[in-house]
C-alpha atoms as a PDB file:
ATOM      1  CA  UNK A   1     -17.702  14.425   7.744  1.00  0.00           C
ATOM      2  CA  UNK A   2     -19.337  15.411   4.859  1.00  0.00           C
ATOM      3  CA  UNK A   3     -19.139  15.437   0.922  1.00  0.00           C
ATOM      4  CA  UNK A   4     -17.655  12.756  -0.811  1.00  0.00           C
ATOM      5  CA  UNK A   5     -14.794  12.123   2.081  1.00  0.00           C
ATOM      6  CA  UNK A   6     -18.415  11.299   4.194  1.00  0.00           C
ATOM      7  CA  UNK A   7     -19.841   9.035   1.887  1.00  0.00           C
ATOM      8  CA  UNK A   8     -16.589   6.899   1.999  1.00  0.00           C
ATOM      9  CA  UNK A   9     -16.422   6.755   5.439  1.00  0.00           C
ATOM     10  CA  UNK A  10     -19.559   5.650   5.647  1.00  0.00           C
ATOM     11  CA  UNK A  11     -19.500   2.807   3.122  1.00  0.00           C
ATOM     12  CA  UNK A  12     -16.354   1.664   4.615  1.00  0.00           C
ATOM     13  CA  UNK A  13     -15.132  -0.207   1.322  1.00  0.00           C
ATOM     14  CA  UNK A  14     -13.069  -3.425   1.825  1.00  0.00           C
ATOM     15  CA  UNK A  15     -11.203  -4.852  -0.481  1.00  0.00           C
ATOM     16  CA  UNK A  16     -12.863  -7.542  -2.978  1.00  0.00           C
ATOM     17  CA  UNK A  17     -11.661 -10.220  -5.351  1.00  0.00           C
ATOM     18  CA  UNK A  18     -13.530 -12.577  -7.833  1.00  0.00           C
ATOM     19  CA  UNK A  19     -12.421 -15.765  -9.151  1.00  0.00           C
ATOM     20  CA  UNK A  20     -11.560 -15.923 -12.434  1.00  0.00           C
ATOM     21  CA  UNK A  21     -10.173 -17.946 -15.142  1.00  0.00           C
ATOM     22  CA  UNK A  22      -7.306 -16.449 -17.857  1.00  0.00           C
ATOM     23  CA  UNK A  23      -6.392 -18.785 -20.519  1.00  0.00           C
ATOM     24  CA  UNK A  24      -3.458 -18.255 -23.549  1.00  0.00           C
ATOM     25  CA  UNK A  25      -3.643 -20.389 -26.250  1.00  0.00           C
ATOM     26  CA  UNK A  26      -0.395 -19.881 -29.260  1.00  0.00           C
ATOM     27  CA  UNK A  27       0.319 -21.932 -32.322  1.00  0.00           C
ATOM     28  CA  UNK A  28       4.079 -22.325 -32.859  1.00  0.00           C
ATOM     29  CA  UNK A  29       5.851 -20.151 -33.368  1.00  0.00           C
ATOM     30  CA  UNK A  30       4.098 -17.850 -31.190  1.00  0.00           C
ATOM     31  CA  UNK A  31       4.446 -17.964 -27.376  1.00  0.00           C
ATOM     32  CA  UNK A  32       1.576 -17.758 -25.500  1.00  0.00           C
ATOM     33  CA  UNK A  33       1.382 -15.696 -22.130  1.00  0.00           C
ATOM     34  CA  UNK A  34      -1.410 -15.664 -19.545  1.00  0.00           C
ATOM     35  CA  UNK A  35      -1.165 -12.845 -16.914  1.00  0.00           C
ATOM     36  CA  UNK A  36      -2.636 -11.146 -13.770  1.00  0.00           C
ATOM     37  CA  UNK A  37      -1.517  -7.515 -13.094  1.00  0.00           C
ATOM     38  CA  UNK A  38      -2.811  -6.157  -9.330  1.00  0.00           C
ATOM     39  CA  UNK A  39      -2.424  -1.900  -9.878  1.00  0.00           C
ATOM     40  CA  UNK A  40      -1.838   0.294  -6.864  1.00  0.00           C
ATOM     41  CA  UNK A  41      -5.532   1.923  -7.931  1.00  0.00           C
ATOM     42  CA  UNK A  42      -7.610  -0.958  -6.842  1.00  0.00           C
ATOM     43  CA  UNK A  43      -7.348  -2.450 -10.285  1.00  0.00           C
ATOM     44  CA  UNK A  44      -6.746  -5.693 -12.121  1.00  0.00           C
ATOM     45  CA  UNK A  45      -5.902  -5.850 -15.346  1.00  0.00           C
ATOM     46  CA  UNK A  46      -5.431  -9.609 -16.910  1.00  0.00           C
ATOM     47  CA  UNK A  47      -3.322 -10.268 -20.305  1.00  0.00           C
ATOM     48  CA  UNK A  48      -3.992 -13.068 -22.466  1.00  0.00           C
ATOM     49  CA  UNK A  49      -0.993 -12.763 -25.300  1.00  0.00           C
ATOM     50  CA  UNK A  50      -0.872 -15.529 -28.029  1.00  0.00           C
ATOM     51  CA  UNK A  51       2.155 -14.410 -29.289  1.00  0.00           C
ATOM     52  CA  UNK A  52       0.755 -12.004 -32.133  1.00  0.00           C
ATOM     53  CA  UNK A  53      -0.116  -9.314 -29.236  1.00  0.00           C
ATOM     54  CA  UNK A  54      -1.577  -9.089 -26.036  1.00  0.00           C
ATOM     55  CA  UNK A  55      -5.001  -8.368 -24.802  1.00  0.00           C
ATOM     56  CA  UNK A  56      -5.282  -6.313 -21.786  1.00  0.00           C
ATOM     57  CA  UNK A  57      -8.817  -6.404 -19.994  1.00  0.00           C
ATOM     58  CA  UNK A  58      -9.340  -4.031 -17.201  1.00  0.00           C
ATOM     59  CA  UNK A  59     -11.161  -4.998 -14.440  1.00  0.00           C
ATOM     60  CA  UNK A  60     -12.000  -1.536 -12.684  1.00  0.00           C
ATOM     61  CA  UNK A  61     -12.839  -1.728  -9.510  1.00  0.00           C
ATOM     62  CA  UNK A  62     -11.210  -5.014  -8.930  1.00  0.00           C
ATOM     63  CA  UNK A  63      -9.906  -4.848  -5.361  1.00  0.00           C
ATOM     64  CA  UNK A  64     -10.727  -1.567  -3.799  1.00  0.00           C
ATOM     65  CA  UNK A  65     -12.939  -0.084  -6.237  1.00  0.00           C
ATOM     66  CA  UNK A  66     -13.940   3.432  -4.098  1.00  0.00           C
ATOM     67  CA  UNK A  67     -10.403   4.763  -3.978  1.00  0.00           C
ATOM     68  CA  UNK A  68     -10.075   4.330  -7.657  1.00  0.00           C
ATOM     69  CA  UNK A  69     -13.319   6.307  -8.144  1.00  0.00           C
ATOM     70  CA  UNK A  70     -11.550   9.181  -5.425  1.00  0.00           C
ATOM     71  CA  UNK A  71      -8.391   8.934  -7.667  1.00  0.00           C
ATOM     72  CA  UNK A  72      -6.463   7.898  -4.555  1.00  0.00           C
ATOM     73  CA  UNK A  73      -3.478   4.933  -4.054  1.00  0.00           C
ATOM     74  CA  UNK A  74      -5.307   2.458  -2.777  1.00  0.00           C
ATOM     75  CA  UNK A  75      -2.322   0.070  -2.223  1.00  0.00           C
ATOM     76  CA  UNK A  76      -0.549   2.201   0.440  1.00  0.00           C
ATOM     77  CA  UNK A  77      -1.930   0.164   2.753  1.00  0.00           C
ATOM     78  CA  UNK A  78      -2.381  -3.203   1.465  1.00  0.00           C
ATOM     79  CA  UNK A  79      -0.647  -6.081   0.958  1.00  0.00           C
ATOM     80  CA  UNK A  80      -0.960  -9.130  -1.869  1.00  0.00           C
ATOM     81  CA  UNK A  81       0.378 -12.835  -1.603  1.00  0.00           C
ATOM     82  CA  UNK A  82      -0.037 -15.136  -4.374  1.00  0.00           C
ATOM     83  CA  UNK A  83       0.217 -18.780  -3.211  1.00  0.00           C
ATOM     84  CA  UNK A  84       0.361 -21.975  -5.359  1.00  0.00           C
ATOM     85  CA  UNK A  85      -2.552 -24.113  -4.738  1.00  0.00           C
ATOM     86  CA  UNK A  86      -1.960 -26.280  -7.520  1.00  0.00           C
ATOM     87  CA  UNK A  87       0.165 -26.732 -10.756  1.00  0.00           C
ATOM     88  CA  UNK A  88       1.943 -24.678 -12.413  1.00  0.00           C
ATOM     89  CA  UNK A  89       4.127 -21.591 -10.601  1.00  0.00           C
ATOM     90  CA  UNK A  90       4.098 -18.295 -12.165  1.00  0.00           C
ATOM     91  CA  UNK A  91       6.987 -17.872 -14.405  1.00  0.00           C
ATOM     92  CA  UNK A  92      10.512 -16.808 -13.876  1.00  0.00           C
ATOM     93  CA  UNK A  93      10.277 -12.764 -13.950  1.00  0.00           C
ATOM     94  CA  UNK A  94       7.031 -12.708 -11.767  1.00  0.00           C
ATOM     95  CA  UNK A  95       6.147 -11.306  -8.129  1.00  0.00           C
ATOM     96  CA  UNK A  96       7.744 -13.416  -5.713  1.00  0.00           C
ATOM     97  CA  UNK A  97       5.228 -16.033  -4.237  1.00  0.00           C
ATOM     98  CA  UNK A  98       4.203 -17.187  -0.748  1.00  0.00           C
ATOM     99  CA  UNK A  99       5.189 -13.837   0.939  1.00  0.00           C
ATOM    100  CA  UNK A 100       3.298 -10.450   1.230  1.00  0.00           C
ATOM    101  CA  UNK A 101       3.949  -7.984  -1.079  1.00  0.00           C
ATOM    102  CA  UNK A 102       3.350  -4.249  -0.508  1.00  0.00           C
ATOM    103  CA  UNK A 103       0.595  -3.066  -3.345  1.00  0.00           C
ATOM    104  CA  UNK A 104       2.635   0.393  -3.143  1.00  0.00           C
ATOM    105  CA  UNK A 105       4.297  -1.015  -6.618  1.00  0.00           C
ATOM    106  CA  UNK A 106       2.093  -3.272  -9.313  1.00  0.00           C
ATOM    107  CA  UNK A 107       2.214  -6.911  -8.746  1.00  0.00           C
ATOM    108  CA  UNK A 108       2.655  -9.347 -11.871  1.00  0.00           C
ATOM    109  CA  UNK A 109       2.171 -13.121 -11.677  1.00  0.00           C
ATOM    110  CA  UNK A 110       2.155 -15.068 -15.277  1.00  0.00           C
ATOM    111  CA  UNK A 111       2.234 -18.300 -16.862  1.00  0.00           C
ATOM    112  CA  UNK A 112       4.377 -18.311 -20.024  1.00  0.00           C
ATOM    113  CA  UNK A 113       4.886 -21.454 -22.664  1.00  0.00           C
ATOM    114  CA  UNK A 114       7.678 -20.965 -25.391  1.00  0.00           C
ATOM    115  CA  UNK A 115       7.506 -25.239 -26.008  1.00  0.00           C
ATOM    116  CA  UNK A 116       5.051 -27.168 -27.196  1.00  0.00           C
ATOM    117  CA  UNK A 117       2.386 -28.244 -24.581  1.00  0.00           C
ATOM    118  CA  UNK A 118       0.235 -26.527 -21.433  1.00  0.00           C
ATOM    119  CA  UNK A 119       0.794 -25.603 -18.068  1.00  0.00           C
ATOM    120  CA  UNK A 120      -1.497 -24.526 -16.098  1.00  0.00           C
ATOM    121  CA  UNK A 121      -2.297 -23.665 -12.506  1.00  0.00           C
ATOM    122  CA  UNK A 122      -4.748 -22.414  -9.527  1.00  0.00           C
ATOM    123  CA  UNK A 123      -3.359 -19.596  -7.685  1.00  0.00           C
ATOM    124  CA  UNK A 124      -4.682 -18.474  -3.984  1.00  0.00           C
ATOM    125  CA  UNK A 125      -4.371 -14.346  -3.577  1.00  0.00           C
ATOM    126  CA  UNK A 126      -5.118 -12.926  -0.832  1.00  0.00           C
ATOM    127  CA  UNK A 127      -5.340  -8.907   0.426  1.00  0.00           C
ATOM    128  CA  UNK A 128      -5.203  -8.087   3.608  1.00  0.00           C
ATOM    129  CA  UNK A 129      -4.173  -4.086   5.679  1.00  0.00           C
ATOM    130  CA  UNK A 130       0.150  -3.649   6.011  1.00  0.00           C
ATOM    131  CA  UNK A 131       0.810  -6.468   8.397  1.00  0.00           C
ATOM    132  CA  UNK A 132      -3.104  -7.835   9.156  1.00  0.00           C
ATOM    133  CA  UNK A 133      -5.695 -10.111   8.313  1.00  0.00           C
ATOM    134  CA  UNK A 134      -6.727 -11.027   4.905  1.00  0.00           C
ATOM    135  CA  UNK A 135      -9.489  -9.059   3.847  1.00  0.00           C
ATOM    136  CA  UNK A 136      -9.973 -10.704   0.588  1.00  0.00           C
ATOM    137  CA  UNK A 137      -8.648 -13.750  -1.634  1.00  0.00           C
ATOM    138  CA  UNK A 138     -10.247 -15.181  -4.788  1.00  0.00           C
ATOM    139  CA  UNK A 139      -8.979 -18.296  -6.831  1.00  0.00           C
ATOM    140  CA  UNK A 140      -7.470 -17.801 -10.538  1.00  0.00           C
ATOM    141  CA  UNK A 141      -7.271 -20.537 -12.886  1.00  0.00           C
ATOM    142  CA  UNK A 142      -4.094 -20.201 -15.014  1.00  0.00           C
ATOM    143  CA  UNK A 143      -3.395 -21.715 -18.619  1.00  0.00           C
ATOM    144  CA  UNK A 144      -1.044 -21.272 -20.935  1.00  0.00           C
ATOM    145  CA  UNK A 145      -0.836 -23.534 -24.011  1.00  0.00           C
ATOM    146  CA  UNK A 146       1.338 -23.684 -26.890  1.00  0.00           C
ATOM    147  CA  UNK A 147       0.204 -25.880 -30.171  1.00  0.00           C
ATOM    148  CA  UNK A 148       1.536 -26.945 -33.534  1.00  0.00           C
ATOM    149  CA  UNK A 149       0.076 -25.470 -36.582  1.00  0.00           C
END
């Protein structure tokens, strides 16, 4: 092979994550919101909304970095599961959790606090090739809070 379609091959890229941390913090009345978002590039982009609008950091690459550069799908052939390791579970109206995904759609797991207080939690995800091992998993540290003025 040669060209770029060489240099892939020969780097063999894998799949990556890195633990992070996304925290929300709203003053009533605002809701605060606290959100991962896995893209079918290889991307991650992770919302922190306090109610007054959301702020949307890309993290490019995130999870397969070299077919983002090639401009390809990189989730054709992955899967994602998001498991609970402790806490909080993502919100009503995220992914489902405990069960592979396909990354052939984007994949959405938030913590969301309309009421006065925190929740928080640690989430396991994991990567891995359609129907094989995991490849890659990282740790995120959830926490949405919602205080009085």
């Amino acid at each position: 092979m040669s060209g770029f379609a060489g240099v892939l091959a020969a780097h063999s890229p894998t799949p990556r994550l890195t633990d992070r941390s996304v925290s929300a913090g709203a003053t009533f009345p605002n809701n605060a919101t606290a959100e991962l978002e896995f893209n079918t590039d290889g991307g991650l982009n992770t919302v922190v909304d306090n109610g007054t609008g959301g702020v949307v950091t890309s993290h490019f690459p995130e999870w397969y970095g070299f077919h983002y550069a090639a401009g390809w799908s990189a989730g054709t052939h992955y899967e994602i599961r998001c498991t609970v390791q402790s806490g909080s579970a993502p919100s009503s109206g995220s992914a489902a959790i405990d069960t592979w995904l396909a990354l052939t759609s984007a994949r959405e797991w938030f913590l969301f606090r309309n009421s006065l207080g925190s929740s928080s939690g640690t989430w396991l995800i994991e990567i891995r090739p359609t129907n094989g091992a995991v490849v890659a998993s990282a740790t995120y540290t959830m926490l949405a809070q919602k205080s009085s003025p």
